[in-house]
Protein backbone atom coordinates (compact mmCIF):
# COMPACT_ATOMS: atom_id res chain seq x y z
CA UNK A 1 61.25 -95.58 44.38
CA UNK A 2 62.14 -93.66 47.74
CA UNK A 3 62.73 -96.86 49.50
CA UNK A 4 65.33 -98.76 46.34
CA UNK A 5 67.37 -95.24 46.38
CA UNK A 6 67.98 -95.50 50.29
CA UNK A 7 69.29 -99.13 49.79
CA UNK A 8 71.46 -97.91 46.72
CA UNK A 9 72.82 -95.03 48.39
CA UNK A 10 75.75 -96.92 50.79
CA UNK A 11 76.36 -99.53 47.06
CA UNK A 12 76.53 -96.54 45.25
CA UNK A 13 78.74 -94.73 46.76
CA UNK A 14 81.33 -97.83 47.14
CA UNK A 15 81.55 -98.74 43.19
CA UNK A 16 80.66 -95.43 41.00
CA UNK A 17 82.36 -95.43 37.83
CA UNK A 18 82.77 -93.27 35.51
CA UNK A 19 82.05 -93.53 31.32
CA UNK A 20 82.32 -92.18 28.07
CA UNK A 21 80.14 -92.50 24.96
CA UNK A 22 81.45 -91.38 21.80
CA UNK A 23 79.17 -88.78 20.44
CA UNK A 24 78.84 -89.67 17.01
CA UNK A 25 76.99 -93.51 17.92
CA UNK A 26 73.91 -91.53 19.62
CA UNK A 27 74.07 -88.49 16.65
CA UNK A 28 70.95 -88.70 13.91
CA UNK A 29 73.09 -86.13 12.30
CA UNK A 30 76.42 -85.90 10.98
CA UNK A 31 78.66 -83.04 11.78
CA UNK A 32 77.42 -79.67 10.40
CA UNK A 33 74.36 -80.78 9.09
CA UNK A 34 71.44 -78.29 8.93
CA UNK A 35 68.64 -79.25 11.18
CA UNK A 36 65.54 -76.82 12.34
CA UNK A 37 63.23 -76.30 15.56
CA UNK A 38 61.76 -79.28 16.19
CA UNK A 39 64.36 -81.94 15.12
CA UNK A 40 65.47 -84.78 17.08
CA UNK A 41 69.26 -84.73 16.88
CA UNK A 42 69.82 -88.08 19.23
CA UNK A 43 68.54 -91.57 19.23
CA UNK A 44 67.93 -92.13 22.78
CA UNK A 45 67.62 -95.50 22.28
CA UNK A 46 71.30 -95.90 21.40
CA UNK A 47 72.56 -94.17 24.98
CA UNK A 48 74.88 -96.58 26.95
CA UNK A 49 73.40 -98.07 29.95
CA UNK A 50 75.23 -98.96 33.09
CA UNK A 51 74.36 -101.00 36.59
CA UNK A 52 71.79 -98.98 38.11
CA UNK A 53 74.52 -99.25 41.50
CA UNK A 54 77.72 -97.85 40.10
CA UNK A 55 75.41 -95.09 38.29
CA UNK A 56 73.11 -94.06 40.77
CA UNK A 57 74.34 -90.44 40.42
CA UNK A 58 72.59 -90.88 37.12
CA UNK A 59 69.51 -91.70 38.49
CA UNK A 60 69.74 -88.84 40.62
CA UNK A 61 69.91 -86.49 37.59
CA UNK A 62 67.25 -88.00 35.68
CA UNK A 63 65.37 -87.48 38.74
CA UNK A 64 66.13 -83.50 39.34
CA UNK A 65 65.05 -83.64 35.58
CA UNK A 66 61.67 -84.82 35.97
CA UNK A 67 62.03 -87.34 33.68
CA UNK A 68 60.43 -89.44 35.82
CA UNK A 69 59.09 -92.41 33.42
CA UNK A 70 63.03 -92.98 32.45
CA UNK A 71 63.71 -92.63 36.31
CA UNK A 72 61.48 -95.42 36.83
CA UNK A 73 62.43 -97.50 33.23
CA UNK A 74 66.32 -97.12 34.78
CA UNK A 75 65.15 -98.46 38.40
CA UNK A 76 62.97 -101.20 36.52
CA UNK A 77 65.75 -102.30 34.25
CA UNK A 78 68.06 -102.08 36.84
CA UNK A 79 70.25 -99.89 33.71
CA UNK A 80 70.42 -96.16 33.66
CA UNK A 81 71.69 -94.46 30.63
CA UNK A 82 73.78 -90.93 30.74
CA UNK A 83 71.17 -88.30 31.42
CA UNK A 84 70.58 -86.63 28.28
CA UNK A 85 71.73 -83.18 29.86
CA UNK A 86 75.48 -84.68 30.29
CA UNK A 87 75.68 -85.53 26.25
CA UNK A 88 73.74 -82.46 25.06
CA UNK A 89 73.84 -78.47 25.70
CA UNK A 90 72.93 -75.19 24.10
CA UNK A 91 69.72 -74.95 21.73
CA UNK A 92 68.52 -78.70 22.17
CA UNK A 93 66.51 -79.67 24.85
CA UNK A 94 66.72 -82.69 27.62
CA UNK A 95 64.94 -84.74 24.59
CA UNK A 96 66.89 -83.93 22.06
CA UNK A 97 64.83 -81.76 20.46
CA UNK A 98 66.16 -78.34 18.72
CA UNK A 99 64.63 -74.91 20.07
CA UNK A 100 65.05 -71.35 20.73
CA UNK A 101 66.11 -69.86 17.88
CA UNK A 102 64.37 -69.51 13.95
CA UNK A 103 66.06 -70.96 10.71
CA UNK A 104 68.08 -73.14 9.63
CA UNK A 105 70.78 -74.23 12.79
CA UNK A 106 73.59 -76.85 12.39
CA UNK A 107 74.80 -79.72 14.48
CA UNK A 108 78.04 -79.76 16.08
CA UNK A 109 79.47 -83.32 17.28
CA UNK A 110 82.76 -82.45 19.64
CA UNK A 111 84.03 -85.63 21.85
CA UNK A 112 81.69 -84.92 25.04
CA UNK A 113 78.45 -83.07 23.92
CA UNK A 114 76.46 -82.58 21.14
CA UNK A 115 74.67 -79.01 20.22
CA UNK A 116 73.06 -76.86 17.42
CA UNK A 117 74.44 -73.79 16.62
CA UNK A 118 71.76 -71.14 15.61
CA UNK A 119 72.29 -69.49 11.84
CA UNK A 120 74.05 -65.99 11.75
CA UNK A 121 72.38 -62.41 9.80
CA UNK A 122 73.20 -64.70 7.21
CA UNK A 123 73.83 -68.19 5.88
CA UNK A 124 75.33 -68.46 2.44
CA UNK A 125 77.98 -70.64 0.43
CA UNK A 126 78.68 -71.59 -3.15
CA UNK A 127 77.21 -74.13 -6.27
CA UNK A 128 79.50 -76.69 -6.39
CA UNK A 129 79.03 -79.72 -8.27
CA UNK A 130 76.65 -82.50 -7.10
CA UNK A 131 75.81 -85.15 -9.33
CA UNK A 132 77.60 -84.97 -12.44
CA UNK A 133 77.55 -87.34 -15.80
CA UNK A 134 80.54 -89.67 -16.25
CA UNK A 135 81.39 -90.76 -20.59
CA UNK A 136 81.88 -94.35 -19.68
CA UNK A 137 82.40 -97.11 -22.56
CA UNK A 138 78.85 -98.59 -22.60
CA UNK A 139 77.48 -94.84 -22.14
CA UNK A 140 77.06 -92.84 -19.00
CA UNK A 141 77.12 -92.80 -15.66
CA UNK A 142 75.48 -90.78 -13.12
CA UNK A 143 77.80 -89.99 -10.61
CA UNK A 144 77.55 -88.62 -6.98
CA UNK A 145 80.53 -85.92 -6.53
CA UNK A 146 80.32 -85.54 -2.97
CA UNK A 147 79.75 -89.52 -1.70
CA UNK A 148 81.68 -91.04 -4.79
CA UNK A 149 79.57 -93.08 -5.53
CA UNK A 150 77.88 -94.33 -9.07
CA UNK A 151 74.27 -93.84 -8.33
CA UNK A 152 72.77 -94.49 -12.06
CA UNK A 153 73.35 -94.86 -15.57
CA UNK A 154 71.70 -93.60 -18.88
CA UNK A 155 71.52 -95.32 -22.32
CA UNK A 156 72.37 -92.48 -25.15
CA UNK A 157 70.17 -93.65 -27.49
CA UNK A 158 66.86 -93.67 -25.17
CA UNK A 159 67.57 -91.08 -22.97
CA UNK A 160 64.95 -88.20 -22.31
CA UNK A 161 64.24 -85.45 -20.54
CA UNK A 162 62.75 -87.47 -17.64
CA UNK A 163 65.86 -89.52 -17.74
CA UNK A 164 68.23 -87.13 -16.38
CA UNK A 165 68.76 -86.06 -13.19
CA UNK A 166 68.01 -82.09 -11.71
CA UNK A 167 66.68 -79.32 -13.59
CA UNK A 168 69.78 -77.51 -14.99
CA UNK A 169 70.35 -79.75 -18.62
CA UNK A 170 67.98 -81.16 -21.57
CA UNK A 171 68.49 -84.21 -23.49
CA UNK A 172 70.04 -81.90 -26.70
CA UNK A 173 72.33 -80.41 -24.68
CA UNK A 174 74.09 -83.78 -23.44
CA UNK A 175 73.85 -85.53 -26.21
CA UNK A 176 75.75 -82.98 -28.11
CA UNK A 177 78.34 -83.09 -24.85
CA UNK A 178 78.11 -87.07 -25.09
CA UNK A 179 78.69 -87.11 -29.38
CA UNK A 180 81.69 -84.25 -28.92
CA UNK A 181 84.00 -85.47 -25.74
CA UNK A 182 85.80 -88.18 -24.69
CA UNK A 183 86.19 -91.45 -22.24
CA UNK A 184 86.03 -90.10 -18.60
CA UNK A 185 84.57 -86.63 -19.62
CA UNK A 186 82.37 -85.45 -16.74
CA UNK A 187 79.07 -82.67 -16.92
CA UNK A 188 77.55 -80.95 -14.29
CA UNK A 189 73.92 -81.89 -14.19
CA UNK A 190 72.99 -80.48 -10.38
CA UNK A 191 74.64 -79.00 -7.60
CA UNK A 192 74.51 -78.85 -3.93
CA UNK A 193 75.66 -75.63 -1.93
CA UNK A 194 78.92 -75.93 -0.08
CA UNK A 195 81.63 -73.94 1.39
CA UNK A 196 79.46 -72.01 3.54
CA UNK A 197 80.39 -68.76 5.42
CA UNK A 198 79.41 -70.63 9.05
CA UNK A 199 81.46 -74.33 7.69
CA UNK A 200 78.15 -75.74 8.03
CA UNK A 201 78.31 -79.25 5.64
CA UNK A 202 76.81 -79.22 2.46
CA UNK A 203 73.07 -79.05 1.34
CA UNK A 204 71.70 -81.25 -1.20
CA UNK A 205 69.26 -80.13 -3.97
CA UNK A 206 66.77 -82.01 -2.70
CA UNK A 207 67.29 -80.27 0.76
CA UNK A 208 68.02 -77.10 -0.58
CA UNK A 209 64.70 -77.51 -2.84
CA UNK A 210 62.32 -78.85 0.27
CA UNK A 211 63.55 -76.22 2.80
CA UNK A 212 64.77 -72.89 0.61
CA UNK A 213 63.14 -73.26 -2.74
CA UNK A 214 63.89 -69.61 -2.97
CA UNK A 215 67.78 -70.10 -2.95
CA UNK A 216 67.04 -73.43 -4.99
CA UNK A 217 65.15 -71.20 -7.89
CA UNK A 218 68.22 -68.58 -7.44
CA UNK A 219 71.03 -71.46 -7.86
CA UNK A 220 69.49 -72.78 -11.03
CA UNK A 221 70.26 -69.52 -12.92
CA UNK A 222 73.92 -69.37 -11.90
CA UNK A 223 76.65 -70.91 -12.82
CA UNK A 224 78.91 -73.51 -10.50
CA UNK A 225 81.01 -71.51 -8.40
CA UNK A 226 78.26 -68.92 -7.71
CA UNK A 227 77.77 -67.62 -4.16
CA UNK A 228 74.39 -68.06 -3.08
CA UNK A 229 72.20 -66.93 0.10
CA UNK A 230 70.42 -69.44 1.55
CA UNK A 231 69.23 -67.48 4.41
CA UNK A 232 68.46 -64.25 5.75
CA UNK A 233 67.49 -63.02 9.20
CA UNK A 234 64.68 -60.01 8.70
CA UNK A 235 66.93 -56.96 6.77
CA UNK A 236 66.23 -54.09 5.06
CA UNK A 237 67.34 -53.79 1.35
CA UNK A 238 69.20 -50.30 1.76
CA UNK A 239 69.64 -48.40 -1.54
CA UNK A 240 73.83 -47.42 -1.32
CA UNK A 241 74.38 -47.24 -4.84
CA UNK A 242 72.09 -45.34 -8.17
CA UNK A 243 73.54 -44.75 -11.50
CA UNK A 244 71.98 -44.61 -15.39
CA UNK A 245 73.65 -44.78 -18.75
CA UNK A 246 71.79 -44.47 -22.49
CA UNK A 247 72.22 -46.96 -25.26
CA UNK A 248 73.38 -44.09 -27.67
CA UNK A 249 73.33 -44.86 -31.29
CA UNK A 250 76.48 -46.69 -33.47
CA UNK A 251 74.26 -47.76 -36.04
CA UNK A 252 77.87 -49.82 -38.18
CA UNK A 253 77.47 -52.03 -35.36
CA UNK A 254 73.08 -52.19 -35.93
CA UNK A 255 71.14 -50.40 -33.22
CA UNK A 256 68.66 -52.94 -33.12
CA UNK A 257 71.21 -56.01 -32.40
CA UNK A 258 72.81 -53.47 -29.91
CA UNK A 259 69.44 -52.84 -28.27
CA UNK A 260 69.04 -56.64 -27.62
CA UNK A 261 71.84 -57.16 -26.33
CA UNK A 262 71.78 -54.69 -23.52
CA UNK A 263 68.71 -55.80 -22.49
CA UNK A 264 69.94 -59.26 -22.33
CA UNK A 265 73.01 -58.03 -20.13
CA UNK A 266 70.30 -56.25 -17.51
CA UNK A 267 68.37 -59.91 -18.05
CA UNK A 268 71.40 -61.86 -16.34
CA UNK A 269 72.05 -59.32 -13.59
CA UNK A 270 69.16 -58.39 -12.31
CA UNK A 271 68.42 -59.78 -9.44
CA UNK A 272 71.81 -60.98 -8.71
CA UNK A 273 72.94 -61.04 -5.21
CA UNK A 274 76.51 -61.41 -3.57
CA UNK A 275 77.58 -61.65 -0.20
CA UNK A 276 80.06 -59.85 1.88
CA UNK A 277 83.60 -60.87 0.88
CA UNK A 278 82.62 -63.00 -1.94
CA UNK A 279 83.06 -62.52 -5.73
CA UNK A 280 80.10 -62.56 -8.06
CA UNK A 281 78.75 -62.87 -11.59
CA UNK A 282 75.32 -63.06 -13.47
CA UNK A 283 73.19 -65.62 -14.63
CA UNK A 284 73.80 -68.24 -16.70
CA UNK A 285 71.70 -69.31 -19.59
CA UNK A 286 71.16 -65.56 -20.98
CA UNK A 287 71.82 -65.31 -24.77
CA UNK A 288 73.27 -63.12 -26.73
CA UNK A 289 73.94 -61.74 -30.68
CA UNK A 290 77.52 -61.87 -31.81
CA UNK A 291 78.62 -60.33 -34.89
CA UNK A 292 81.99 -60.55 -36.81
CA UNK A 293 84.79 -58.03 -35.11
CA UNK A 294 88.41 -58.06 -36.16
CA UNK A 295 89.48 -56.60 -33.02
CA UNK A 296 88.10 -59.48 -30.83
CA UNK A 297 90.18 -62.96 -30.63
CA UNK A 298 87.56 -65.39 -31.22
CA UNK A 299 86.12 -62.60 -34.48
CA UNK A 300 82.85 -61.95 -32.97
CA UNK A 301 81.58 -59.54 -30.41
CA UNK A 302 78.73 -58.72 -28.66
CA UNK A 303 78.06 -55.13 -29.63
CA UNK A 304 76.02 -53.39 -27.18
CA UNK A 305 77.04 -55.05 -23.68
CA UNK A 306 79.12 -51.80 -23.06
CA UNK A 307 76.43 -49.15 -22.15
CA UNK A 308 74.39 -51.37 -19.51
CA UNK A 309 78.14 -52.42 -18.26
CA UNK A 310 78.92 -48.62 -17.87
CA UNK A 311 76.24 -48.34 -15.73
CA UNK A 312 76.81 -51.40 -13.47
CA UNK A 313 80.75 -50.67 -13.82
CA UNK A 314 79.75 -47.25 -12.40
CA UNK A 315 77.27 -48.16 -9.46
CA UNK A 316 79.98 -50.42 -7.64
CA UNK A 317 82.45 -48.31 -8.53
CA UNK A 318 80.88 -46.00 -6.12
CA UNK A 319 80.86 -47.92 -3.75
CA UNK A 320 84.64 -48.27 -3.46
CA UNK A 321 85.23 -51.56 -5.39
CA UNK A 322 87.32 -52.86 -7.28
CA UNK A 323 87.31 -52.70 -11.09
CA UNK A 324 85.17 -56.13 -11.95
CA UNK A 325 86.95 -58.91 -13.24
CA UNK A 326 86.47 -58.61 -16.99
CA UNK A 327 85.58 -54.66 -17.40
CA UNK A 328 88.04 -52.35 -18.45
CA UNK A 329 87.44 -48.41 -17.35
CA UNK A 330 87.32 -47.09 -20.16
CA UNK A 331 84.06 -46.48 -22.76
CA UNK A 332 84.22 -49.83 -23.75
CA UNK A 333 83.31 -51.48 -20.54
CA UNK A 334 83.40 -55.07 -20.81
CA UNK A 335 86.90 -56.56 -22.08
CA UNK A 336 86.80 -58.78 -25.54
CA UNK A 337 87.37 -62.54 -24.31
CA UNK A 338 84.89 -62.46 -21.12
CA UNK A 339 81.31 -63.26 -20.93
CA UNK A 340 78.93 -60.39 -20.48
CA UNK A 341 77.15 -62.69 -17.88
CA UNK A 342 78.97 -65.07 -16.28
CA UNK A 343 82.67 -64.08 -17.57
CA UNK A 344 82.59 -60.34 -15.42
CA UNK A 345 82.82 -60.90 -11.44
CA UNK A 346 82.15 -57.78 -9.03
CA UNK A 347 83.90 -58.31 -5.21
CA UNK A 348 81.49 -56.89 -2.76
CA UNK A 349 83.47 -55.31 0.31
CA UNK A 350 80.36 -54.09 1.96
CA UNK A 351 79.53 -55.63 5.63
CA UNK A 352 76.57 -57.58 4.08
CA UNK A 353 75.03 -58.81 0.97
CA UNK A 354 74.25 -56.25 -2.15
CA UNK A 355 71.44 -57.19 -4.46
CA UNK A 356 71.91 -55.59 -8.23
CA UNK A 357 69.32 -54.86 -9.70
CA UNK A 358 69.02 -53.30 -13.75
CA UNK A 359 66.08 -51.98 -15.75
CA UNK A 360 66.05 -50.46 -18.81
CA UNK A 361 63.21 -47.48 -19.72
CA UNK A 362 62.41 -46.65 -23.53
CA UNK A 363 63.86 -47.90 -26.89
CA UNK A 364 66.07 -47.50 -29.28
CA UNK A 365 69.30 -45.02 -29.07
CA UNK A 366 67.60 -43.08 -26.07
CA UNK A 367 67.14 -46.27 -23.99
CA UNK A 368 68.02 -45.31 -20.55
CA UNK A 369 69.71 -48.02 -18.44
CA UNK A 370 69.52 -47.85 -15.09
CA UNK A 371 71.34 -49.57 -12.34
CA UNK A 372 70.10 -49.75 -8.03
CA UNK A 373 72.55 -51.48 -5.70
CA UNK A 374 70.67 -52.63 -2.42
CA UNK A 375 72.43 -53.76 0.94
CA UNK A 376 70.65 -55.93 2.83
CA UNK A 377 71.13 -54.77 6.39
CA UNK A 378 69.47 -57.14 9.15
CA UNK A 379 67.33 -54.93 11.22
CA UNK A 380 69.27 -55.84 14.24
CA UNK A 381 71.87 -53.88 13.06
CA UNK A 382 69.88 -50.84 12.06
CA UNK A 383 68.11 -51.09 15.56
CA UNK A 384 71.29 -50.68 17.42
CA UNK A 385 72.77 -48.04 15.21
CA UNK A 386 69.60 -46.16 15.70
CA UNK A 387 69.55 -46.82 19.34
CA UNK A 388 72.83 -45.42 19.17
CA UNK A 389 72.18 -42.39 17.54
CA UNK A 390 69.52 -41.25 19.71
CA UNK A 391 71.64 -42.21 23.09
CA UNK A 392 74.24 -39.62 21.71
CA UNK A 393 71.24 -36.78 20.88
CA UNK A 394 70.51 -37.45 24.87
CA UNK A 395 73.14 -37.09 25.79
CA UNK A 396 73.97 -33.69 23.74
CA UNK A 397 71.12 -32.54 24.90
């Protein structure tokens, strides 16, 4: 090897050249995607090769690299391909290979190099629709939102359970959507999480199901258009917020229908969590008793909504937000017209995420309902504040 780089020196040096590769041929990973430690984010294989004599200052680096089998492949061949350390920087290795850091990275493809950025306290972005069903004339089509593409089809007569793609609809539901709408009608039947806080690229259920089946289990209770945390760096849920209410007793309006329904208001938002800068609701899916009101547009209302409201209403309130969407300040907390659930969006304007969570504790008109706000504050964060704190005591002292 010594010997064929002292007669390529003088050639070398007479016709280098220089090249450029275009990223996105040697990328196993579009821009943005989410990859982890240990993923291979190039095809080596696909690296353009030169003459060995106008690129010996290739050689050289592959060399210095100790990659000494594709030293000898390049000498052998008589080709040497761009060292991998010219096309790649940051968290991936000479190999390709993503390291140093935990969770769930992304790739960035610019014109030169190729790297993996490393996921912030927290990665998090919204349901938005994935595949969706399509009311076509010979019955409907399964259709792929973000590729545009048809990728199946289902007969209304014979179609089951099994038959329909993701977890979020049964068979009664869309045939009663199929019997009641029109020609081009779409439904939601999955969705993928996109717009996320770091412009990462979306993540597919499947993905999303695989790697976070957490945030998977989460996004399947809310509705599309729901922020949801995918990932979180070691925090600490920090209790900023505590407030109760009682059910009282308004027995026109039947305690015990009243009773249900609050408890079915704490069902869909406990539990909920929403990010920093982001809007909010609960879950989808959570039922609840109407009975007739005149007051109400549509005639019905959902008596006993406003007491666990109160107390949510009053917990972020504390906090220095803004009234929710869909609450009014007054005694009768949640406005006619807006879902209990889904309808009523809180902004959090905290530095991190806030989990809600709602209990109730005995029965009937003394019920208590109870409301905890949590931020979750990486650890980082309280480390350095605390490191903080204690250089300023020194320094007192």
């Amino acid at each position: 090897m010594i010997a064929i780089i002292i007669v390529l020196i003088p050639v070398s040096l007479a016709t280098t050249t220089t090249h450029h590769q275009n990223m996105s041929e040697i990328a196993k990973y579009d821009n943005g995607s989410t990859v982890f430690a240990g993923d291979n984010v190039i095809d080596k294989n696909k690296i353009d090769k030169y003459p060995i004599v106008s690129n010996f200052g290739s050689l050289l680096t592959q060399i210095g690299n100790g990659e000494i089998v594709d030293a000898f492949f390049s000498i052998a061949t008589g080709a040497v391909p761009t060292p991998s350390s010219e096309l790649l920087y940051g968290n991936v290795s000479s190999d390709g290979v993503v390291d140093e850091f935990e969770g769930p990275g992304y790739v960035v493809v610019d014109n030169d190099k190729i790297t993996v950025n490393p996921p912030g306290d927290f990665v998090w972005g919204y349901n938005s629709p994935y595949l969706q069903a399509k009311i076509v004339p010979d019955g409907i089509d399964i259709f792929n939102n973000k590729t545009n593409q048809t990728v199946g089809h289902i007969d209304p007569k014979t179609m089951t359970n099994d038959t329909i793609p993701g977890q979020r609809v049964n068979v009664e539901t869309l045939k009663y959507w199929y019997n009641h709408y029109g020609q081009g009608s779409k439904y939601n039947l999955d969705y993928c999480i996109n717009g996320f806080n770091d412009n990462r690229s979306y993540i597919t259920p499947d993905m999303l199901k695989e790697k976070f089946p957490e945030a998977y289990e989460y996004s399947l209770k809310y509705p599309g258009g729901s922020p949801v945390v995918v990932y979180g760096e070691n925090y600490t849920e920090t209790k900023v917020a505590s407030t109760y209410t009682y059910l009282d007793s308004h027995p026109q309006y039947n305690d015990a229908n009243r009773e249900f329904n609050a408890k079915q208001f704490v069902k869909a938002w406990n539990g909920t969590i929403i990010p920093s800068n982001a809007y909010g609701c609960g879950r989808e899916g959570v039922g609840f008793s109407s009975v007739p009101e005149r007051e109400a547009e549509s005639g019905m209302a959902t008596h006993g909504v406003c007491p666990p409201a109160r107390s949510l209403r009053n917990a972020v309130l504390s906090l220095g937000f803004s009234l929710p969407i869909g609450m009014d300040s007054g005694r009768d907390a949640v406005l006619y017209g807006f879902s209990p659930s889904t309808g009523i969006k809180i902004n959090n304007t905290l530095s991190y995420p806030i989990k809600i969570k709602m209990w109730t504790e005995g029965s009937g008109a003394g019920m208590r309902i109870y409301t905890d706000v949590y931020e979750m504050i990486p650890n980082s964060y309280i480390a350095n504040q605390t490191n903080s704190t204690n250089s300023t005591n020194n320094t007192n002292n």
